[in-house]
C-alpha atoms as a PDB file:
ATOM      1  CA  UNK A   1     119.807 -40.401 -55.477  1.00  0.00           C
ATOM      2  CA  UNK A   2     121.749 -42.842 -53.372  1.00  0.00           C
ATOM      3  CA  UNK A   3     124.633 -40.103 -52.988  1.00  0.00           C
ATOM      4  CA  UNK A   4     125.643 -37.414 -49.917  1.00  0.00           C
ATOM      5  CA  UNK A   5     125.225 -34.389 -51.312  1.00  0.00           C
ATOM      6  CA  UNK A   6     128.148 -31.926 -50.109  1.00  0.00           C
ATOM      7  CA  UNK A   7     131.333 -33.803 -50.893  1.00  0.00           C
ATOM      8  CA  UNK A   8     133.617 -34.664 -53.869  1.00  0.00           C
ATOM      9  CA  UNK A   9     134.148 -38.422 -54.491  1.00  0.00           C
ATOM     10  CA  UNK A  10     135.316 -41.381 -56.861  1.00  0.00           C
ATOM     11  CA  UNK A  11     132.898 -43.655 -58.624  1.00  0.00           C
ATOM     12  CA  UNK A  12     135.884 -45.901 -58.892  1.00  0.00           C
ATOM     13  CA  UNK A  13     137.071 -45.637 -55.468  1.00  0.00           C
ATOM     14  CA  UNK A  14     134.484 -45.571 -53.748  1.00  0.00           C
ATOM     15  CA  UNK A  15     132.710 -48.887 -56.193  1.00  0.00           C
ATOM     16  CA  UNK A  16     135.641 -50.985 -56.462  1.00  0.00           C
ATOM     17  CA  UNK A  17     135.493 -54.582 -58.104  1.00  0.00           C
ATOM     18  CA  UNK A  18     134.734 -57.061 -56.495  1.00  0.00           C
ATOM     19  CA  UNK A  19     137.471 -60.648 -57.290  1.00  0.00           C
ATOM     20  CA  UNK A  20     135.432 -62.717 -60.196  1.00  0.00           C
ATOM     21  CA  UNK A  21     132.348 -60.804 -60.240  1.00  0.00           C
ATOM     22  CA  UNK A  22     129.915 -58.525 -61.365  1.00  0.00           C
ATOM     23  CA  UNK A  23     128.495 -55.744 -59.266  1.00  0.00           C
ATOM     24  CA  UNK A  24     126.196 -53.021 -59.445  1.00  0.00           C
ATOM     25  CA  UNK A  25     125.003 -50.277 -57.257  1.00  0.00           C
ATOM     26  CA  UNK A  26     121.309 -48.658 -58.059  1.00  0.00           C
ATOM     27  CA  UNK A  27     121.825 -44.585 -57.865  1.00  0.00           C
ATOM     28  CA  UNK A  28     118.701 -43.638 -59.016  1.00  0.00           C
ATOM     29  CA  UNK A  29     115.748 -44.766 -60.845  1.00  0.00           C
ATOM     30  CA  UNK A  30     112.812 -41.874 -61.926  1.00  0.00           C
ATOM     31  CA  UNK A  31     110.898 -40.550 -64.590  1.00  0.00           C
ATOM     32  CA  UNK A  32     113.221 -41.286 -67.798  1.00  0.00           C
ATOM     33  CA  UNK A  33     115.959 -41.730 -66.591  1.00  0.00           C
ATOM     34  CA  UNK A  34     117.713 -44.790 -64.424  1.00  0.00           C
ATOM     35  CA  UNK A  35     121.208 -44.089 -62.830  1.00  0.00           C
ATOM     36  CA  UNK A  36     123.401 -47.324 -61.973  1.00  0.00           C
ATOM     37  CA  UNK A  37     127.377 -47.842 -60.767  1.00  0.00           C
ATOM     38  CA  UNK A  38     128.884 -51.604 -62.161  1.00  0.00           C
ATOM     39  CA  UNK A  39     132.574 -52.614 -61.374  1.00  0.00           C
ATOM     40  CA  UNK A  40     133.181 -55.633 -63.759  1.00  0.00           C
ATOM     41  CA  UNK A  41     136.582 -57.452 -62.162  1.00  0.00           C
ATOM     42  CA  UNK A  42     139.096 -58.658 -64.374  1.00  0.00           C
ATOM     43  CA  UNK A  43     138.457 -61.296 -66.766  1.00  0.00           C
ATOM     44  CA  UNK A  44     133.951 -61.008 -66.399  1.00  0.00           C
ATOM     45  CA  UNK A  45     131.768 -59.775 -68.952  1.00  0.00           C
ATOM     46  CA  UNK A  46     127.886 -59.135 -68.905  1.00  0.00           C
ATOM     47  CA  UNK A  47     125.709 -61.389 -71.335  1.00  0.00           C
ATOM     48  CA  UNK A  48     124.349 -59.743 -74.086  1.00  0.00           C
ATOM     49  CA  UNK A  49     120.750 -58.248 -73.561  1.00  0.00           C
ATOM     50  CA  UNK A  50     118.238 -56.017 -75.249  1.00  0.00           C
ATOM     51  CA  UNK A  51     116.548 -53.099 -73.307  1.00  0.00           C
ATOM     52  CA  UNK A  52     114.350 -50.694 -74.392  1.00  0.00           C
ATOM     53  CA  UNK A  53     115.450 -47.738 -73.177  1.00  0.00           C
ATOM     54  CA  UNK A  54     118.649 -45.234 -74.272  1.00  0.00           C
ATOM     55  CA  UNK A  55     122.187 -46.728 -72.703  1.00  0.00           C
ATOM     56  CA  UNK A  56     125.073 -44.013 -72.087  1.00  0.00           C
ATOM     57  CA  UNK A  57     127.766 -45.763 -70.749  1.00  0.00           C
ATOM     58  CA  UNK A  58     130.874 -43.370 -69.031  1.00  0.00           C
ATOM     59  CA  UNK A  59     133.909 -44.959 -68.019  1.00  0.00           C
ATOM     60  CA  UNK A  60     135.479 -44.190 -65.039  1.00  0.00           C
ATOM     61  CA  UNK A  61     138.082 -46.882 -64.307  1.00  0.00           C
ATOM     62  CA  UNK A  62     139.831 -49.337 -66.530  1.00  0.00           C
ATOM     63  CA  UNK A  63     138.641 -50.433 -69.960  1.00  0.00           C
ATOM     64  CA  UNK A  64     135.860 -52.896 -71.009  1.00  0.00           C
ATOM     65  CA  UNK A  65     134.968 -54.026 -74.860  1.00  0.00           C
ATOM     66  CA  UNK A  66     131.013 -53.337 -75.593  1.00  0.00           C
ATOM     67  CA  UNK A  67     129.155 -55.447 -78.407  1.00  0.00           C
ATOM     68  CA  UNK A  68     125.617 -53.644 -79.720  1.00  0.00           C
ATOM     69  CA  UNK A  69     125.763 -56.443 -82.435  1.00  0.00           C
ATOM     70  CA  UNK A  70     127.836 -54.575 -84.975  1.00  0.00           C
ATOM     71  CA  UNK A  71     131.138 -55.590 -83.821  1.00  0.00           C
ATOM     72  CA  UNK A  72     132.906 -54.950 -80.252  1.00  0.00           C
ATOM     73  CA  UNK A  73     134.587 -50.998 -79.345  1.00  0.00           C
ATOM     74  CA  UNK A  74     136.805 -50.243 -76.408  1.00  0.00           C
ATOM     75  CA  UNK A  75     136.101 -47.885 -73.955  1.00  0.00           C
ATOM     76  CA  UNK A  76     138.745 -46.876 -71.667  1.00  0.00           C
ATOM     77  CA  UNK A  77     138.761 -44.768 -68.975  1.00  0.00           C
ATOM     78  CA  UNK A  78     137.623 -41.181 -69.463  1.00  0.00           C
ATOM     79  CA  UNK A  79     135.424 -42.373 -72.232  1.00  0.00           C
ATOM     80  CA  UNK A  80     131.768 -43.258 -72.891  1.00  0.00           C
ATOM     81  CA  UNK A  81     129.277 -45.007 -75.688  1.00  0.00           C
ATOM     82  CA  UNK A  82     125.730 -44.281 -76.435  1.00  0.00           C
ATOM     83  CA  UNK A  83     123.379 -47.676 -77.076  1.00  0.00           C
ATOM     84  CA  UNK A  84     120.319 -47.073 -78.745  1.00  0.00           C
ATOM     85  CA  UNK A  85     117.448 -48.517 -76.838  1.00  0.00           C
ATOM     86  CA  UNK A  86     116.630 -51.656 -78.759  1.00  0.00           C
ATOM     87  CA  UNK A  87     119.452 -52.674 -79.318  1.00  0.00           C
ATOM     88  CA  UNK A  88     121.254 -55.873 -77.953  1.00  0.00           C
ATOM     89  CA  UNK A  89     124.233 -55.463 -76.327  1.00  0.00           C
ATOM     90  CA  UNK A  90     126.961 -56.923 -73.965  1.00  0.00           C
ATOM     91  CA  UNK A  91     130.103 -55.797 -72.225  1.00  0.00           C
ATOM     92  CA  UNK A  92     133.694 -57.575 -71.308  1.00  0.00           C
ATOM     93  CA  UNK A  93     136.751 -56.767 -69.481  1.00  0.00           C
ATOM     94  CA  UNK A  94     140.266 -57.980 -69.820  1.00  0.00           C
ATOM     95  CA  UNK A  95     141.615 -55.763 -66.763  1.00  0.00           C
ATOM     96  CA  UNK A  96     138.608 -54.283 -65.081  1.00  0.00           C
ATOM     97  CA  UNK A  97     136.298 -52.011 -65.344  1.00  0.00           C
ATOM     98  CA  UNK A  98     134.167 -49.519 -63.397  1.00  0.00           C
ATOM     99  CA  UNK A  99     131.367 -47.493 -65.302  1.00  0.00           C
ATOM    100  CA  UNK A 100     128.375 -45.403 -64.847  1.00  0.00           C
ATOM    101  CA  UNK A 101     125.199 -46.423 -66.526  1.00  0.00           C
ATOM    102  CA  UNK A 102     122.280 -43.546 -67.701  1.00  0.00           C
ATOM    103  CA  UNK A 103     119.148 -45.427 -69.090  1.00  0.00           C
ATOM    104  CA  UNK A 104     117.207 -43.100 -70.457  1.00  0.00           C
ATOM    105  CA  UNK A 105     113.812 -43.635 -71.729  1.00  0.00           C
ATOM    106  CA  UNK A 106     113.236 -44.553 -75.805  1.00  0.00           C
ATOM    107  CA  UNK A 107     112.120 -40.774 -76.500  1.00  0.00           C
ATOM    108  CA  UNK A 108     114.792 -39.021 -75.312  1.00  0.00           C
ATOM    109  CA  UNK A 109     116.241 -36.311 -77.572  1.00  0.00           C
ATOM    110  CA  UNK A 110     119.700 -36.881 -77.866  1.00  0.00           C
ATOM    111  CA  UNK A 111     122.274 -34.120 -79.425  1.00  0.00           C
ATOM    112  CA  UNK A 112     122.993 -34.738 -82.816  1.00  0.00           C
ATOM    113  CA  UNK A 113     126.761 -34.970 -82.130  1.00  0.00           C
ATOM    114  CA  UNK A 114     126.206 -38.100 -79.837  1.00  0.00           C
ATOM    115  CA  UNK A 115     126.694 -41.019 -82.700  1.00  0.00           C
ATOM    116  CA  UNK A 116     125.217 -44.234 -81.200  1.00  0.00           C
ATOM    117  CA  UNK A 117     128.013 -47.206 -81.628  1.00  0.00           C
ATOM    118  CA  UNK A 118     130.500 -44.303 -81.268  1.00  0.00           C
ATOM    119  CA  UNK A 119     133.572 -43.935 -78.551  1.00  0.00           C
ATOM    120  CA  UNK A 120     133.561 -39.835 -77.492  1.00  0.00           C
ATOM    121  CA  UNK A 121     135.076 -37.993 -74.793  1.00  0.00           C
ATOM    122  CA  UNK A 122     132.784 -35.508 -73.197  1.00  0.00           C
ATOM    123  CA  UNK A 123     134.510 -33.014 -72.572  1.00  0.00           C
ATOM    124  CA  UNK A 124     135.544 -33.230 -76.317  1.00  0.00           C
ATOM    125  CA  UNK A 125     131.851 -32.251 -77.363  1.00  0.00           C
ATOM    126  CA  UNK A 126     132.312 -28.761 -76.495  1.00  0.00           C
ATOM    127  CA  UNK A 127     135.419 -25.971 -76.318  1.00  0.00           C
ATOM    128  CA  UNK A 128     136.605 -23.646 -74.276  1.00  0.00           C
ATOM    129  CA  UNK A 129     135.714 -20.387 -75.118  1.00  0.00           C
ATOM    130  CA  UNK A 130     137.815 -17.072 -73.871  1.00  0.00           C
ATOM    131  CA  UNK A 131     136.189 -15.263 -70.960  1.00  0.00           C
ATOM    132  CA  UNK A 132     133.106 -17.379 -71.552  1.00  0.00           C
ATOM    133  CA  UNK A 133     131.001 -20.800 -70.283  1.00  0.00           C
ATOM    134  CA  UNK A 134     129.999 -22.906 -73.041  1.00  0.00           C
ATOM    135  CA  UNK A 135     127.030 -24.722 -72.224  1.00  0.00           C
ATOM    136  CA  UNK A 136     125.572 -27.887 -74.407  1.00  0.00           C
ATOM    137  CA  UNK A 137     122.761 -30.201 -73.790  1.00  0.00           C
ATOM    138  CA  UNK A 138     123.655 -33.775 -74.435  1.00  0.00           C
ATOM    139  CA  UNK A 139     120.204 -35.293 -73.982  1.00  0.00           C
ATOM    140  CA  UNK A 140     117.016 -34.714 -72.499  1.00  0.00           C
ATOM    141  CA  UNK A 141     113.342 -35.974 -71.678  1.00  0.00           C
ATOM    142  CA  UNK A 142     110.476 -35.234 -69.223  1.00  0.00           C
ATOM    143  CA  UNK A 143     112.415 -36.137 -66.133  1.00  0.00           C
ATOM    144  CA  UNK A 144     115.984 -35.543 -66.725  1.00  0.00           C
ATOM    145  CA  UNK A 145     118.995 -33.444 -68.530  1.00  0.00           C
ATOM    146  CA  UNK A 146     122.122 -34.203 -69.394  1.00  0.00           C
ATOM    147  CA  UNK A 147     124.525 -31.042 -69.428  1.00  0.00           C
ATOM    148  CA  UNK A 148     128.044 -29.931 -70.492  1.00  0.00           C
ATOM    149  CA  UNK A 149     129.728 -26.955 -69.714  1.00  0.00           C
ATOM    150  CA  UNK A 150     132.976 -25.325 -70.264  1.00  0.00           C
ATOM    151  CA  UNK A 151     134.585 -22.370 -68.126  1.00  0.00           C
ATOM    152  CA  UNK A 152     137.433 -20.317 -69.245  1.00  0.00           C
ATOM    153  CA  UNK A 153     139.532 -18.906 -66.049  1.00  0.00           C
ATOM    154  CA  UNK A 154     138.012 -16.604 -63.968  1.00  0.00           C
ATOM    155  CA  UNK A 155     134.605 -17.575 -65.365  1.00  0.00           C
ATOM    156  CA  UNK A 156     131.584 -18.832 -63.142  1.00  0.00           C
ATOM    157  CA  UNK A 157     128.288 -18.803 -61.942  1.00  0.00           C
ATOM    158  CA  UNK A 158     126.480 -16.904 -58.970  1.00  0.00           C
ATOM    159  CA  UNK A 159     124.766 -19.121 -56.277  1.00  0.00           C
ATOM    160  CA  UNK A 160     121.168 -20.571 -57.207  1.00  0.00           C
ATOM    161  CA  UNK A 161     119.398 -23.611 -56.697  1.00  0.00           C
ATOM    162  CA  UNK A 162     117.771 -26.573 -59.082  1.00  0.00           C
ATOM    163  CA  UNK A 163     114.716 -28.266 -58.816  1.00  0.00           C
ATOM    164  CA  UNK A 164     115.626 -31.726 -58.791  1.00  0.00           C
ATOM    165  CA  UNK A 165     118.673 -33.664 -57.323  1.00  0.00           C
ATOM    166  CA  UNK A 166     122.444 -33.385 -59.755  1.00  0.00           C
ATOM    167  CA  UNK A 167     125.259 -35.100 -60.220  1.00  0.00           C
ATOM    168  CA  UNK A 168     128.552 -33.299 -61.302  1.00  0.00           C
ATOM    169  CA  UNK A 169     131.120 -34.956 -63.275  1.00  0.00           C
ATOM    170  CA  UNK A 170     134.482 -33.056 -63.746  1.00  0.00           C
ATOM    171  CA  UNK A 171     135.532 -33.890 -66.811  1.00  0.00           C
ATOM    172  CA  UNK A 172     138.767 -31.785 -67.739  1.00  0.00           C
ATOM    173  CA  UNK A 173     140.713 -29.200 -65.364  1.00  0.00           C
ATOM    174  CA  UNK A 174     140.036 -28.160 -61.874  1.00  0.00           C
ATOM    175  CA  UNK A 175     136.994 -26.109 -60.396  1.00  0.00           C
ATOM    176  CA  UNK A 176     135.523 -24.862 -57.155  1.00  0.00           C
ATOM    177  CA  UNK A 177     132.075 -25.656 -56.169  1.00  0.00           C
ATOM    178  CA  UNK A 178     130.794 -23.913 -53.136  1.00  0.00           C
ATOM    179  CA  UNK A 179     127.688 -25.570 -51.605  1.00  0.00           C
ATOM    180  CA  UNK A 180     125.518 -24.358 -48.886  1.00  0.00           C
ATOM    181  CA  UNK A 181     128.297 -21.626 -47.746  1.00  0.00           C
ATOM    182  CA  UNK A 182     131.240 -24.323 -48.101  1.00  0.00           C
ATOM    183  CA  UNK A 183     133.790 -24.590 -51.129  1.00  0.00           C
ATOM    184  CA  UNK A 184     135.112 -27.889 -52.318  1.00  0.00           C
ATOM    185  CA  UNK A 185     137.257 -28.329 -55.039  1.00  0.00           C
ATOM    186  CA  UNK A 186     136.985 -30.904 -57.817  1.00  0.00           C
ATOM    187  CA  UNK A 187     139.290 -32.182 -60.295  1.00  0.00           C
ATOM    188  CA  UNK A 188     138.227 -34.534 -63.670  1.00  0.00           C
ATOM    189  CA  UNK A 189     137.363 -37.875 -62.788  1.00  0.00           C
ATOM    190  CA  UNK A 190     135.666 -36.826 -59.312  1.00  0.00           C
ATOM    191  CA  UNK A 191     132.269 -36.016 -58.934  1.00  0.00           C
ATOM    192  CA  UNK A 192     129.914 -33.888 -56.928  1.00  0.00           C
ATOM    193  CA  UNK A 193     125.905 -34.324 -55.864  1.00  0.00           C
ATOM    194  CA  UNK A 194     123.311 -31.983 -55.165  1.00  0.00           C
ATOM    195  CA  UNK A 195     120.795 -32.141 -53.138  1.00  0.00           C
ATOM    196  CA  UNK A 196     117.421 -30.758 -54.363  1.00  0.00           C
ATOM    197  CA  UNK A 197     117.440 -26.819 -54.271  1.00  0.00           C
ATOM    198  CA  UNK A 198     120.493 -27.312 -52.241  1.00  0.00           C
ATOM    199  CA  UNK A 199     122.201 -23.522 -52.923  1.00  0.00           C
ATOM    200  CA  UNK A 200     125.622 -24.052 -55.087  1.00  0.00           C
ATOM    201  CA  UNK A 201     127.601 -22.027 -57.278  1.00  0.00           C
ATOM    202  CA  UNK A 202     130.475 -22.881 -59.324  1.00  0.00           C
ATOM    203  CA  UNK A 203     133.659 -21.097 -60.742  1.00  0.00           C
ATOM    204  CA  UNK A 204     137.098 -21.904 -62.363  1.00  0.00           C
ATOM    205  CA  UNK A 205     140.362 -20.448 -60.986  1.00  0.00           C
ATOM    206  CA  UNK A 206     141.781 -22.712 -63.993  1.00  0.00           C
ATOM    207  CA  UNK A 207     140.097 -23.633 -67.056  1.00  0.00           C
ATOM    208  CA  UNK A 208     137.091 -26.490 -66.265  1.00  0.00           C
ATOM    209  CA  UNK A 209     135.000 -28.531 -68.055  1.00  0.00           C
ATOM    210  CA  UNK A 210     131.892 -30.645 -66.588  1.00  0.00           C
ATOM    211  CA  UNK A 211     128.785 -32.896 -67.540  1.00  0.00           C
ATOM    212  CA  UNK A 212     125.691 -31.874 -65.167  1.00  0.00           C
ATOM    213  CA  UNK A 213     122.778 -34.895 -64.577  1.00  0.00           C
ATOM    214  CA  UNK A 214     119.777 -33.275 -63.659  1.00  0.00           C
ATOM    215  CA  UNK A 215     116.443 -35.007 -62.648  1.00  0.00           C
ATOM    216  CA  UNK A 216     113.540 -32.528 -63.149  1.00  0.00           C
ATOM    217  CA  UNK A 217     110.692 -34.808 -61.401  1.00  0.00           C
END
């Protein structure tokens, strides 16, 4: 993954629009799954097209109206869309608009409370739980997972490592990620990488919610 592992950061900071265009910024591209950053200025859309793989588009800045052919949805900040691979779709922004984009690969099983065509919240898929971490897999396939989990305060988990690089998104609340013997804490809308078997653990001094991209090859 084009990220430094070790550090919390802003997609939309860190990817902002550029005047009158269009940008995107490659993160990843594997085994079922692609990973890519766009920052849409004001006023620019993106031409309808049809891929064939799984879209889930998360919003992290601004709003932008997205067209899979059955009539347009906003999604505003915070928010995110599944398109089902196949389908034809194009996106438009009035004010701007800085996303992440997960294309995941046609036979990826997807969690039967992700509607395609519908706007969610992430963080809304799951609850918090007293005393406990809620975990939930959004979608998965060969080469990657898509995780949410939910910890009450004072809940967390011991240090270990993953096979395969991660992205953290904080979704809701405030946690503390300590990785490779340093702590950084992370508040919804920032994000956090991990190196491959890089050693992390993660606990919530406040209630926390979080979506967890793993690649497995």
């Amino acid at each position: 993954m084009r990220e430094t592992a070790g550090r919390t950061f802003s997609i939309a900071k860190e990817h902002p629009a550029t005047p009158g265009c269009t940008t995107s910024f490659a993160v990843h591209e594997g085994t079922g799954l692609a990973v890519s950053y766009f920052s849409l200025a004001a006023g620019t859309d993106i031409s309808a097209e049809t891929h064939p793989q799984h879209k889930l588009l998360m919003v992290a800045d601004g709003s932008m109206d997205v067209d899979a052919g059955d009539g347009a949805r906003h999604v505003a900040a915070g928010e995110s869309i599944l398109v089902s691979a196949g389908a034809t779709v194009g996106m438009a922004t009035q004010e701007g608009c800085t996303y992440t984009e997960l294309n995941m690969e046609r036979e990826t099983i997807m969690n039967q409370a992700v509607k395609a065509g519908d706007v969610f919240r992430l963080g809304e898929l799951l609850p918090y739980q007293d005393g406990t971490i809620v975990n939930m897999d959004v979608a998965h396939n060969d080469g990657m997972k898509l995780a949410l989990m939910s910890f009450d305060a004072g809940c967390g988990l011991s240090e270990h490592s993953a096979p395969g690089e991660a992205l953290v998104f904080a979704l809701d609340g405030e946690g503390v990620i300590g990785y490779e013997g340093q702590e950084h804490v992370i508040h919804a809308g920032e994000c956090f990488k991990f190196d491959k078997n890089g050693r992390h653990c993660v606990r919530a001094e406040k209630r926390f919610k979080m979506a967890l991209l793993l690649t497995l090859q």
